[in-house]
ModelCIF file with pLDDT and N, C-alpha, C, O atoms, coordinates in Angstrom:
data_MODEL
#
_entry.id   MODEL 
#
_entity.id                         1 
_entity.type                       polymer 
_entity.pdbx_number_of_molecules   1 
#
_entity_poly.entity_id                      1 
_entity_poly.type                           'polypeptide(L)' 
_entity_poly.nstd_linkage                   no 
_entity_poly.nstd_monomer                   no 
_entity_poly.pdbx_seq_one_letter_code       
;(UNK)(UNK)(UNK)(UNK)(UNK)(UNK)(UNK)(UNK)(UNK)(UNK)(UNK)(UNK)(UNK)(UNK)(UNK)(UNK)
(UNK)(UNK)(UNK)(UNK)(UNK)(UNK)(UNK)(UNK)(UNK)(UNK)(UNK)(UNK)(UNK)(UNK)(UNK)(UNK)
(UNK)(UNK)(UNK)(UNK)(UNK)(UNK)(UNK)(UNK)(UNK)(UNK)(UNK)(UNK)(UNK)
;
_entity_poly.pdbx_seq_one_letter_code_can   XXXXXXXXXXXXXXXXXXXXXXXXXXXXXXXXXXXXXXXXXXXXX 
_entity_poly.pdbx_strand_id                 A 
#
loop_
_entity_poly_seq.entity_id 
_entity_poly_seq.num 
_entity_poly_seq.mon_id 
_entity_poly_seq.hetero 
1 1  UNK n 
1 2  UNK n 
1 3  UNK n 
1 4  UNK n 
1 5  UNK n 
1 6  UNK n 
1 7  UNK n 
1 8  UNK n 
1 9  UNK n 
1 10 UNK n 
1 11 UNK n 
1 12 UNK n 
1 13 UNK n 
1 14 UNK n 
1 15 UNK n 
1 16 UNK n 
1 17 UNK n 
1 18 UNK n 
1 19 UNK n 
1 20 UNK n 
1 21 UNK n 
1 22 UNK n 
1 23 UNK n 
1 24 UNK n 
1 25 UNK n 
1 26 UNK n 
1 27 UNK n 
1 28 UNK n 
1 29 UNK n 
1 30 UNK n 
1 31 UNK n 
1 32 UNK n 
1 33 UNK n 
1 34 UNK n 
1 35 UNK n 
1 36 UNK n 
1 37 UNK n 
1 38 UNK n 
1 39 UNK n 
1 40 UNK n 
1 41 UNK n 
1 42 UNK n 
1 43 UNK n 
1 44 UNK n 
1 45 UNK n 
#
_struct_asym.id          A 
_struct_asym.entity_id   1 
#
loop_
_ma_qa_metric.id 
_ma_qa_metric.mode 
_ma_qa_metric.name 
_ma_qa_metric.software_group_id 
_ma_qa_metric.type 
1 global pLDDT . pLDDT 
2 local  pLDDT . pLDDT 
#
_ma_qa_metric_global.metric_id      1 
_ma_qa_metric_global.metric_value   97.91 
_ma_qa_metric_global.model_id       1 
_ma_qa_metric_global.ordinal_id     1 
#
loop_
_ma_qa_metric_local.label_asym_id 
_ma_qa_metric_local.label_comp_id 
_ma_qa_metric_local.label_seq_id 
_ma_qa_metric_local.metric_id 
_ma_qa_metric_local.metric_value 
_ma_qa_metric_local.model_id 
_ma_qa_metric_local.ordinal_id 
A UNK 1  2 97.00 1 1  
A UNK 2  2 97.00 1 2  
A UNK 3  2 97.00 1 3  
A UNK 4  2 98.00 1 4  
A UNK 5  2 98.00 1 5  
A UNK 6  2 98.00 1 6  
A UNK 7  2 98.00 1 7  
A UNK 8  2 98.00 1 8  
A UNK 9  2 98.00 1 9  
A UNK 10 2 98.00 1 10 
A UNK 11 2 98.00 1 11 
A UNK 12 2 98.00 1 12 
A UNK 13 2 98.00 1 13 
A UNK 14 2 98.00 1 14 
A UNK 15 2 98.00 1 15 
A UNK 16 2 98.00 1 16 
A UNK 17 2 98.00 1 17 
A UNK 18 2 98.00 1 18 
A UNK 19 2 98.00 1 19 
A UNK 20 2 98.00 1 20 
A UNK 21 2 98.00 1 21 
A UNK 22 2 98.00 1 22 
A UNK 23 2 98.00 1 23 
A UNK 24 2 98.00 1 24 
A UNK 25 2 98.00 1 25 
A UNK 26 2 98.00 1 26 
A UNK 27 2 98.00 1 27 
A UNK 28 2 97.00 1 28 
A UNK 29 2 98.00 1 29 
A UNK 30 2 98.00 1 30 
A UNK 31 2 98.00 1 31 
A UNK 32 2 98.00 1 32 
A UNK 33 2 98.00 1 33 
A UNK 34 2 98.00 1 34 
A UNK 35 2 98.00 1 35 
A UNK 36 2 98.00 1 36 
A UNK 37 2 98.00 1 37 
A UNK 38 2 98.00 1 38 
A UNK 39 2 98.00 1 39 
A UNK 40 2 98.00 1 40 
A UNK 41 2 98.00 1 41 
A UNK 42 2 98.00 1 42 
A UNK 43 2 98.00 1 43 
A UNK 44 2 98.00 1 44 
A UNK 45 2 98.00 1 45 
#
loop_
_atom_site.group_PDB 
_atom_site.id 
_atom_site.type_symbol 
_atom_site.label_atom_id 
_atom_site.label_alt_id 
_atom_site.label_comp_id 
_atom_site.label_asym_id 
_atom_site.label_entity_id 
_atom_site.label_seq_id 
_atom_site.pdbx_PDB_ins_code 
_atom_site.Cartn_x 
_atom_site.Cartn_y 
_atom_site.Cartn_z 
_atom_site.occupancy 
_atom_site.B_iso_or_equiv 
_atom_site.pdbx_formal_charge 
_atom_site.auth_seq_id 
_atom_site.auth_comp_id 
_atom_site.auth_asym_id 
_atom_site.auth_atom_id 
_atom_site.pdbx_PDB_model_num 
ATOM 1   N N  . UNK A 1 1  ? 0.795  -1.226  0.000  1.00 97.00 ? 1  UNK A N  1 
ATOM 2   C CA . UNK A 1 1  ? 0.000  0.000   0.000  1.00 97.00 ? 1  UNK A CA 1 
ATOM 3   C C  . UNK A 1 1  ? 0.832  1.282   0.000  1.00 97.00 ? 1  UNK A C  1 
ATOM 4   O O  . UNK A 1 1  ? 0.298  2.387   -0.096 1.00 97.00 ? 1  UNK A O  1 
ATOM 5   N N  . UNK A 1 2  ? 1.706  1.168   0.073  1.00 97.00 ? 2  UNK A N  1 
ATOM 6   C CA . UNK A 1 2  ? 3.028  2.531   0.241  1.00 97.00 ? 2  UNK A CA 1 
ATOM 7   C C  . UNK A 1 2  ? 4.078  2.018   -0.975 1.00 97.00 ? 2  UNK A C  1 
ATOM 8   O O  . UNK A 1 2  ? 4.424  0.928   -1.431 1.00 97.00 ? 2  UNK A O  1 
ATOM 9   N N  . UNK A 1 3  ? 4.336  3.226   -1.196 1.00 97.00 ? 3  UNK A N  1 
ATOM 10  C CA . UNK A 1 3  ? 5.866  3.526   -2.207 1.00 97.00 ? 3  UNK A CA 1 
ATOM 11  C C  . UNK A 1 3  ? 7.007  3.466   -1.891 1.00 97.00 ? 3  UNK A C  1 
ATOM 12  O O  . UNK A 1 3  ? 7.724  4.466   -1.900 1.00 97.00 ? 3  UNK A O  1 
ATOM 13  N N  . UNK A 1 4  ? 7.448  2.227   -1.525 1.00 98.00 ? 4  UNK A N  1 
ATOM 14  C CA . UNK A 1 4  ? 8.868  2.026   -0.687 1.00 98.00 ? 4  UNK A CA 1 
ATOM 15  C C  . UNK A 1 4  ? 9.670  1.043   -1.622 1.00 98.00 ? 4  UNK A C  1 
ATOM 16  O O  . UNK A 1 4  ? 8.906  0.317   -2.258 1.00 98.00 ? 4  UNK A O  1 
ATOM 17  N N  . UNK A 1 5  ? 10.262 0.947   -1.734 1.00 98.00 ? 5  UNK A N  1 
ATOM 18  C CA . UNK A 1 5  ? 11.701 -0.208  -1.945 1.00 98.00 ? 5  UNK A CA 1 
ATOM 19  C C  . UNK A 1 5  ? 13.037 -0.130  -1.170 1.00 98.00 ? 5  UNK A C  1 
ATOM 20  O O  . UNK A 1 5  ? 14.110 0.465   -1.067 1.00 98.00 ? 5  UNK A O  1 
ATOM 21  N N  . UNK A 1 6  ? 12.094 -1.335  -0.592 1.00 98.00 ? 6  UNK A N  1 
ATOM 22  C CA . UNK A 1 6  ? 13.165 -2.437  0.167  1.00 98.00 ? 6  UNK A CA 1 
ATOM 23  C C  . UNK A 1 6  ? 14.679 -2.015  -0.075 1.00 98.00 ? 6  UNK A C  1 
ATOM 24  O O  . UNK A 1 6  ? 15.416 -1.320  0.626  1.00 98.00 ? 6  UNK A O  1 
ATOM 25  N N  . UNK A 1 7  ? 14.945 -2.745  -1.462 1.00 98.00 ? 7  UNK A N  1 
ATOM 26  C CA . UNK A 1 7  ? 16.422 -2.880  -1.602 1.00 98.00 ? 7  UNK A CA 1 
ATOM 27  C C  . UNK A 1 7  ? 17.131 -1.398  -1.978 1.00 98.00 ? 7  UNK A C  1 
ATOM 28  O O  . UNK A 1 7  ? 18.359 -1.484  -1.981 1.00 98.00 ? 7  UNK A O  1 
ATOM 29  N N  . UNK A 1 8  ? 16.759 -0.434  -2.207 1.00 98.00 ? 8  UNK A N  1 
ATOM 30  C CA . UNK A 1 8  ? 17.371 0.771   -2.098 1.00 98.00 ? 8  UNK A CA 1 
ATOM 31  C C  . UNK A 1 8  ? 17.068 0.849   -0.692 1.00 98.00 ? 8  UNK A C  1 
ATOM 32  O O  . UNK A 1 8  ? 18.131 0.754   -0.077 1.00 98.00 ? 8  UNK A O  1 
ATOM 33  N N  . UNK A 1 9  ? 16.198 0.964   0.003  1.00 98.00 ? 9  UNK A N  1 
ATOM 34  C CA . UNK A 1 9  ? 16.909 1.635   1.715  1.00 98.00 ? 9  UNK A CA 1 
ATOM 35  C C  . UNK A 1 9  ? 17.823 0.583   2.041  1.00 98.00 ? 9  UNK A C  1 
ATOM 36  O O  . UNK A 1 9  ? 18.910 1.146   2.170  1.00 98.00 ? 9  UNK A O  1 
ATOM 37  N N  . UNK A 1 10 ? 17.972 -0.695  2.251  1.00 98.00 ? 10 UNK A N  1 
ATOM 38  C CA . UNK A 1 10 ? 18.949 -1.288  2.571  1.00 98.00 ? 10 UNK A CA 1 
ATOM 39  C C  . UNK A 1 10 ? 19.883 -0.749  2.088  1.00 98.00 ? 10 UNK A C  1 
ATOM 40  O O  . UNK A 1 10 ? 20.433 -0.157  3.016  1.00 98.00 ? 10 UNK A O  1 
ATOM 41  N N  . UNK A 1 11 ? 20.491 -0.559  1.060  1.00 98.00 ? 11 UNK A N  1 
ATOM 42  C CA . UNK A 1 11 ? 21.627 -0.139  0.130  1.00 98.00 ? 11 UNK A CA 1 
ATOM 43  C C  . UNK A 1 11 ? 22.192 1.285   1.114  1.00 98.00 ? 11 UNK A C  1 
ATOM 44  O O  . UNK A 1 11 ? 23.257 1.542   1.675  1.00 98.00 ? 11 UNK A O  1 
ATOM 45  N N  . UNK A 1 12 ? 20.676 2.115   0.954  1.00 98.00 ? 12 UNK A N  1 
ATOM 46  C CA . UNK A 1 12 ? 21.337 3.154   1.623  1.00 98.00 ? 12 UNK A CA 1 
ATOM 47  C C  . UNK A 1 12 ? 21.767 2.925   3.117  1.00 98.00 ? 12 UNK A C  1 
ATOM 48  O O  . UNK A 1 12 ? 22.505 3.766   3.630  1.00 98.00 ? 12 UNK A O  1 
ATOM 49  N N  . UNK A 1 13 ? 21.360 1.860   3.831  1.00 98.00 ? 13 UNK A N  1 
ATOM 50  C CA . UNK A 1 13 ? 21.261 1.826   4.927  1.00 98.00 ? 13 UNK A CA 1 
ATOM 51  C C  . UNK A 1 13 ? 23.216 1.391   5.321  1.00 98.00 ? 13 UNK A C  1 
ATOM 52  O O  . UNK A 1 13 ? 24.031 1.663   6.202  1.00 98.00 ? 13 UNK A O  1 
ATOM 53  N N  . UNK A 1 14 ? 23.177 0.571   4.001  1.00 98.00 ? 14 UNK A N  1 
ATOM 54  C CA . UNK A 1 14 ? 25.086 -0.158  4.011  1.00 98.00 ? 14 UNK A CA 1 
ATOM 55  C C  . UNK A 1 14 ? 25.780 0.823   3.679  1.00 98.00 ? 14 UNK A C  1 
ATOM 56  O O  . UNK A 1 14 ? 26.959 0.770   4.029  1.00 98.00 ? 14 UNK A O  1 
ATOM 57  N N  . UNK A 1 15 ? 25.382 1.885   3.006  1.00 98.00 ? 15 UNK A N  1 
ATOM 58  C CA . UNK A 1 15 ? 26.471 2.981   2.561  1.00 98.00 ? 15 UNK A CA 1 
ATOM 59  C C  . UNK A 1 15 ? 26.841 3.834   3.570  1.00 98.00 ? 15 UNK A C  1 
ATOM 60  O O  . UNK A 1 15 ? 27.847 4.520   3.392  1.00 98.00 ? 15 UNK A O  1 
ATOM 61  N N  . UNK A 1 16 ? 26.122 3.941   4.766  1.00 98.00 ? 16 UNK A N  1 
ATOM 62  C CA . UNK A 1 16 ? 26.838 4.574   6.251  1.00 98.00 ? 16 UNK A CA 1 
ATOM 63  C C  . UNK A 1 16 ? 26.973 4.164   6.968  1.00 98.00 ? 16 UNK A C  1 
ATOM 64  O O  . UNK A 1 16 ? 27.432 4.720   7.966  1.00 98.00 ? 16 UNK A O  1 
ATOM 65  N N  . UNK A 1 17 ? 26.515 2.370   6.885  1.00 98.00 ? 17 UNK A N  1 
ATOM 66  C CA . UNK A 1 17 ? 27.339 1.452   7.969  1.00 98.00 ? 17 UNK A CA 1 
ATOM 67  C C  . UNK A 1 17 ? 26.884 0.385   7.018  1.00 98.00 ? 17 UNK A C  1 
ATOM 68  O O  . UNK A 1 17 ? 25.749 0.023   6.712  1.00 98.00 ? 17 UNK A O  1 
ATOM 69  N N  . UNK A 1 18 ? 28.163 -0.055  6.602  1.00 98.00 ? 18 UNK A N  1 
ATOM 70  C CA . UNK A 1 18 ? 28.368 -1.507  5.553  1.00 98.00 ? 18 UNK A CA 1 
ATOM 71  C C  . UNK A 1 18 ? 28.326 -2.563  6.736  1.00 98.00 ? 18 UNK A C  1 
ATOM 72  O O  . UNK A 1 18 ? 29.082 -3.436  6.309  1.00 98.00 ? 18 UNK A O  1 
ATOM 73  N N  . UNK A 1 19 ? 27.892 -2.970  7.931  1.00 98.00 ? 19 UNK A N  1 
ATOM 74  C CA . UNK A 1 19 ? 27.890 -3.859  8.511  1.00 98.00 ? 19 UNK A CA 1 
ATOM 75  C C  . UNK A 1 19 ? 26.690 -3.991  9.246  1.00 98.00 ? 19 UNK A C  1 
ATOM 76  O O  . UNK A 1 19 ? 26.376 -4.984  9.903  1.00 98.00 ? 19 UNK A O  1 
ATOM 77  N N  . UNK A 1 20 ? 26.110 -3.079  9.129  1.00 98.00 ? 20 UNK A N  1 
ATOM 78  C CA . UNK A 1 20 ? 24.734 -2.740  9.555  1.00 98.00 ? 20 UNK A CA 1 
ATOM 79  C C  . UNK A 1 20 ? 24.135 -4.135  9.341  1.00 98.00 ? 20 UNK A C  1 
ATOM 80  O O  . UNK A 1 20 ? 24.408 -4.696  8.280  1.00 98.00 ? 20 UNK A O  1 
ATOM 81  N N  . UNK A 1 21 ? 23.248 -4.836  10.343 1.00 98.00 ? 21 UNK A N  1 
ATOM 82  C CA . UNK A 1 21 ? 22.598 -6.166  9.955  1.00 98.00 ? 21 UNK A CA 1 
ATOM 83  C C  . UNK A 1 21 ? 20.906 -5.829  10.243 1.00 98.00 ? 21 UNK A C  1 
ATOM 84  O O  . UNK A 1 21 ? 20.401 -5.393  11.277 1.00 98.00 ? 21 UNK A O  1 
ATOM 85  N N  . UNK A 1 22 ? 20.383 -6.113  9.228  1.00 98.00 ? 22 UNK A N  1 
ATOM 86  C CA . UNK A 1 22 ? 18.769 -5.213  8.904  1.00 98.00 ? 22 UNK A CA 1 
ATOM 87  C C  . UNK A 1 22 ? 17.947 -6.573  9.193  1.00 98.00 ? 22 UNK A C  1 
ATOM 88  O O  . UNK A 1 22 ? 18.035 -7.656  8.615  1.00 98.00 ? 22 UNK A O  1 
ATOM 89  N N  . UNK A 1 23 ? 17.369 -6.299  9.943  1.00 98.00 ? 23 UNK A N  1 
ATOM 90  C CA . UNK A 1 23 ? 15.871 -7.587  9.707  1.00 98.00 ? 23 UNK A CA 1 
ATOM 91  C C  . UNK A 1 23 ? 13.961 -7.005  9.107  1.00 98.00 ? 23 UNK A C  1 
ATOM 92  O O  . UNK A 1 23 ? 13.113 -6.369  9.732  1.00 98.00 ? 23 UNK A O  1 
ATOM 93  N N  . UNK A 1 24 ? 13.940 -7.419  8.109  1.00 98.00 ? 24 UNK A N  1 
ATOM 94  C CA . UNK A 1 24 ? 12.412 -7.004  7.902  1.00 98.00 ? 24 UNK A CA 1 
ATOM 95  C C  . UNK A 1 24 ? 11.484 -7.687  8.590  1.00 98.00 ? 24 UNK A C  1 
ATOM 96  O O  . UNK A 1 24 ? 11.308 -8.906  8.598  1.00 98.00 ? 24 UNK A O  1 
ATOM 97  N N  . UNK A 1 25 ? 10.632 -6.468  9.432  1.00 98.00 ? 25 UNK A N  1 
ATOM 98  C CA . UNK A 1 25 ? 9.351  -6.794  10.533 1.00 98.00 ? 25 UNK A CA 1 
ATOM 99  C C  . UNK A 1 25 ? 8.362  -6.611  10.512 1.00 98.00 ? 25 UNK A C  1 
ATOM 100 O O  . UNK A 1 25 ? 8.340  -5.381  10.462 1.00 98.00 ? 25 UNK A O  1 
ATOM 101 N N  . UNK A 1 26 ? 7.483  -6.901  10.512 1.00 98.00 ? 26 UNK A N  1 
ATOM 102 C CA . UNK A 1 26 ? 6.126  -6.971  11.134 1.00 98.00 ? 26 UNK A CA 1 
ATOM 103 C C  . UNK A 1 26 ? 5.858  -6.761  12.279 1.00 98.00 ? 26 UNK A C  1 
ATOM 104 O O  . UNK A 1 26 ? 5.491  -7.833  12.760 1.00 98.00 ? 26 UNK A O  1 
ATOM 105 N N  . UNK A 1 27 ? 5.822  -5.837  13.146 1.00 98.00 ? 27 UNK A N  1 
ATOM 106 C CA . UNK A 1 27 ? 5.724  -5.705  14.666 1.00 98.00 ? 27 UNK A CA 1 
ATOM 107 C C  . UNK A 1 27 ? 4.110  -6.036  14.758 1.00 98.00 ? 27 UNK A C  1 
ATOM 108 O O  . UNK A 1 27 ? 3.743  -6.010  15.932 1.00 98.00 ? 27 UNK A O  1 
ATOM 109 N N  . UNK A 1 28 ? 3.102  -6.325  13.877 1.00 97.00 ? 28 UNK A N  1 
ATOM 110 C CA . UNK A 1 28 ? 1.780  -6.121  13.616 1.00 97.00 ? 28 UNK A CA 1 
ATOM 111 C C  . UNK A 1 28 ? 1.591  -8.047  13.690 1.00 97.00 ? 28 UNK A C  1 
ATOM 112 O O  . UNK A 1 28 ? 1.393  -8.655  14.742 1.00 97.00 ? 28 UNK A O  1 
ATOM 113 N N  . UNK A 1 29 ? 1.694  -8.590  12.545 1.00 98.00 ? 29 UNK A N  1 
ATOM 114 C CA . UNK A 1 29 ? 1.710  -9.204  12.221 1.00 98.00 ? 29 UNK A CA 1 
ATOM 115 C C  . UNK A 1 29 ? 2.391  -10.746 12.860 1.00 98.00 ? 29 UNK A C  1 
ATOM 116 O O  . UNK A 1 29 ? 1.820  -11.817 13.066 1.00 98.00 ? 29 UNK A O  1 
ATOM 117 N N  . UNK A 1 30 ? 3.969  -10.307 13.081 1.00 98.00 ? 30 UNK A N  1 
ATOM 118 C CA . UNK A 1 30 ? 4.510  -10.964 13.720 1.00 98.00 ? 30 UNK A CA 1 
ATOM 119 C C  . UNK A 1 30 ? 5.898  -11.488 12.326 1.00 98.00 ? 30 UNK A C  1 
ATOM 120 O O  . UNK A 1 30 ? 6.801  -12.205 12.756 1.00 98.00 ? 30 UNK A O  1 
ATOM 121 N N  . UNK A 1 31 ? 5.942  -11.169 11.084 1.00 98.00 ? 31 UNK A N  1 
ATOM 122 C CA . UNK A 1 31 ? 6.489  -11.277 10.075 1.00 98.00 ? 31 UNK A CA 1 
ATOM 123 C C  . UNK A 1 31 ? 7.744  -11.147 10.460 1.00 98.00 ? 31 UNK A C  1 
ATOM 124 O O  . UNK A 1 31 ? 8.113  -10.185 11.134 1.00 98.00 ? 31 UNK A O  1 
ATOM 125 N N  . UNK A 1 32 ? 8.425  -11.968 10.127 1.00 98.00 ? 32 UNK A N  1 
ATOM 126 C CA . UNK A 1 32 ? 10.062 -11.505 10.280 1.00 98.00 ? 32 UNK A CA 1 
ATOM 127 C C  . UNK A 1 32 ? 10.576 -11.573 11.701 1.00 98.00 ? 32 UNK A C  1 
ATOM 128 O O  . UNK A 1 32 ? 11.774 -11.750 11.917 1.00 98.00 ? 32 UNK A O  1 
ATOM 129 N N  . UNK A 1 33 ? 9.677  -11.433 12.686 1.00 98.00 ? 33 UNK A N  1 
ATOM 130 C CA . UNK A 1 33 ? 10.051 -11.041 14.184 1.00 98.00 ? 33 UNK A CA 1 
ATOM 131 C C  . UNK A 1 33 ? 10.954 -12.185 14.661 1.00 98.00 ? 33 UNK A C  1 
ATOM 132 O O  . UNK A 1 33 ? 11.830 -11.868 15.466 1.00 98.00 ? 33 UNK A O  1 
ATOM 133 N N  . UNK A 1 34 ? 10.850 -13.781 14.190 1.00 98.00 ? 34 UNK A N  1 
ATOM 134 C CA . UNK A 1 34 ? 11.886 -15.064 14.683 1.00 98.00 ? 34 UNK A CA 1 
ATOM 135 C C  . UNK A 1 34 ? 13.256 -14.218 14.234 1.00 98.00 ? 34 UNK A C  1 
ATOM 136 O O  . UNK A 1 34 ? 13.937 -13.692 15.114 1.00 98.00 ? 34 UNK A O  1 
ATOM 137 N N  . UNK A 1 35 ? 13.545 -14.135 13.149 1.00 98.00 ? 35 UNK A N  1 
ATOM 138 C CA . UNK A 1 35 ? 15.308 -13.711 13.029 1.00 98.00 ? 35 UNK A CA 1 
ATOM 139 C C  . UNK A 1 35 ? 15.492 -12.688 14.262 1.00 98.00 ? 35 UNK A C  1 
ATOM 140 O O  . UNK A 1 35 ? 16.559 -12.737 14.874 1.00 98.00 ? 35 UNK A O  1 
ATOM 141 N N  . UNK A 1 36 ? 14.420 -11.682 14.691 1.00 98.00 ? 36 UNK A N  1 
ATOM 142 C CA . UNK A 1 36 ? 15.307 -10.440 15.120 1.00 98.00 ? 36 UNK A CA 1 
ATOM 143 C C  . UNK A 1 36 ? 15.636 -11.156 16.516 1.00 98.00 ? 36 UNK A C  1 
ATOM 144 O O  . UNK A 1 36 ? 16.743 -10.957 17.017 1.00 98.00 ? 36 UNK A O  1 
ATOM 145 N N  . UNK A 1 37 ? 14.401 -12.253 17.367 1.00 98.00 ? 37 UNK A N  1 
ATOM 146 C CA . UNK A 1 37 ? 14.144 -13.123 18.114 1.00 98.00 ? 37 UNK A CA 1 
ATOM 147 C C  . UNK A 1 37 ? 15.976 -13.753 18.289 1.00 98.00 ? 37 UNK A C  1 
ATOM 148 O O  . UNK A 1 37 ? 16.769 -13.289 19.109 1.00 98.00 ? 37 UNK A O  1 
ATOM 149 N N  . UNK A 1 38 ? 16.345 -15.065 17.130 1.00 98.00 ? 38 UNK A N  1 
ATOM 150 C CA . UNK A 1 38 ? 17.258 -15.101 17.349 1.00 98.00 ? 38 UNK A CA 1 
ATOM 151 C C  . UNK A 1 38 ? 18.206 -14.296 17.588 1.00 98.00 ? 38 UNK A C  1 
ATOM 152 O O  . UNK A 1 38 ? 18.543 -14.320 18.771 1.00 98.00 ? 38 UNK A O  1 
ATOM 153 N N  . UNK A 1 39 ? 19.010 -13.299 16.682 1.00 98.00 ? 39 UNK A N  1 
ATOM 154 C CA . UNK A 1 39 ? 19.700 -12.585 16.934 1.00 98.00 ? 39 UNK A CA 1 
ATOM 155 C C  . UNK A 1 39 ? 19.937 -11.976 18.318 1.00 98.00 ? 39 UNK A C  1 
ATOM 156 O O  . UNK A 1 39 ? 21.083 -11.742 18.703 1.00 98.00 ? 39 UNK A O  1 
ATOM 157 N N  . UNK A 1 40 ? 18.652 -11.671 19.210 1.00 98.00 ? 40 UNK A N  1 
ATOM 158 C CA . UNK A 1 40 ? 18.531 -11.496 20.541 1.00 98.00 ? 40 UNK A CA 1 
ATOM 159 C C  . UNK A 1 40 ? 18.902 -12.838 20.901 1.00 98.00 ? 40 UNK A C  1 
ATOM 160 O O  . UNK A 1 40 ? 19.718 -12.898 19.981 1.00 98.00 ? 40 UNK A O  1 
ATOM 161 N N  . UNK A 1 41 ? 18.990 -13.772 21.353 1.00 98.00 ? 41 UNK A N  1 
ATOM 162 C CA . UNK A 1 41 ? 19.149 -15.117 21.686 1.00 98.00 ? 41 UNK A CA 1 
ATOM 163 C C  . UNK A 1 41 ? 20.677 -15.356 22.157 1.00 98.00 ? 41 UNK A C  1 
ATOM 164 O O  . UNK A 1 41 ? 21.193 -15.793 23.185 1.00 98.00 ? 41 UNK A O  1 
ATOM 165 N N  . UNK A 1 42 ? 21.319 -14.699 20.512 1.00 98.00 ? 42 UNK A N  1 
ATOM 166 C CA . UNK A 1 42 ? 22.840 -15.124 20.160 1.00 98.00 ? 42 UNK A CA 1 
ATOM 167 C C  . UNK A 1 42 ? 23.257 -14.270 21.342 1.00 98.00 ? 42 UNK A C  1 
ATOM 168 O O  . UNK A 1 42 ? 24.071 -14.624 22.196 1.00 98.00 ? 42 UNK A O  1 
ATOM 169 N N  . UNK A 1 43 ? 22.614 -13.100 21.305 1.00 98.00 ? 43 UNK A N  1 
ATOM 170 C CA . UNK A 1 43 ? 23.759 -12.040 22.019 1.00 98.00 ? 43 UNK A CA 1 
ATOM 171 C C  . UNK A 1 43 ? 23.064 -11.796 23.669 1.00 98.00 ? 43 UNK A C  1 
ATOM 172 O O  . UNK A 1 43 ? 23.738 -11.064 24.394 1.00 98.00 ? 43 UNK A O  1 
ATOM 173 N N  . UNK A 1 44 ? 22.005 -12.267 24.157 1.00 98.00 ? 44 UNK A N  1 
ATOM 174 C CA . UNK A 1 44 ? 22.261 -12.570 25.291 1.00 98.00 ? 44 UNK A CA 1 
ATOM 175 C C  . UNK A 1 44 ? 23.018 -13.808 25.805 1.00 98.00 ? 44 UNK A C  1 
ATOM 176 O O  . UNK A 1 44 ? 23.589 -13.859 26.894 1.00 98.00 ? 44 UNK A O  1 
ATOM 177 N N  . UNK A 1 45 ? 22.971 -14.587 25.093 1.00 98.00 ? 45 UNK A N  1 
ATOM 178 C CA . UNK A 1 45 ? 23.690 -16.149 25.579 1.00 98.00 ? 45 UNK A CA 1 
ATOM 179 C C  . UNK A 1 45 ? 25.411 -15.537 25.750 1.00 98.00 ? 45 UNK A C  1 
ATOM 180 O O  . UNK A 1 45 ? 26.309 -16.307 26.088 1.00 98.00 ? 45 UNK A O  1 
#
């Protein structure tokens, strides 16, 4: 329903931090939310 692309903001997102690690979410839905889930997991353990 919106005018966005994905892979240009990522792009822009690596061009001021190339290490930047992006997860696409759904805070609504619940979409995407397991990766950000793990990633929390890795780095409290």
């Amino acid at each position: 329903y919106v005018d966005f692309d994905v892979e240009k903001c990522k792009e822009m997102a690596r061009r001021v931090s190339p290490d930047i690690t992006i997860y696409e979410i759904s805070s609504r839905t619940g979409e995407g939310m397991d990766a950000w889930y793990g990633w929390l997991a890795g780095r409290i353990a």
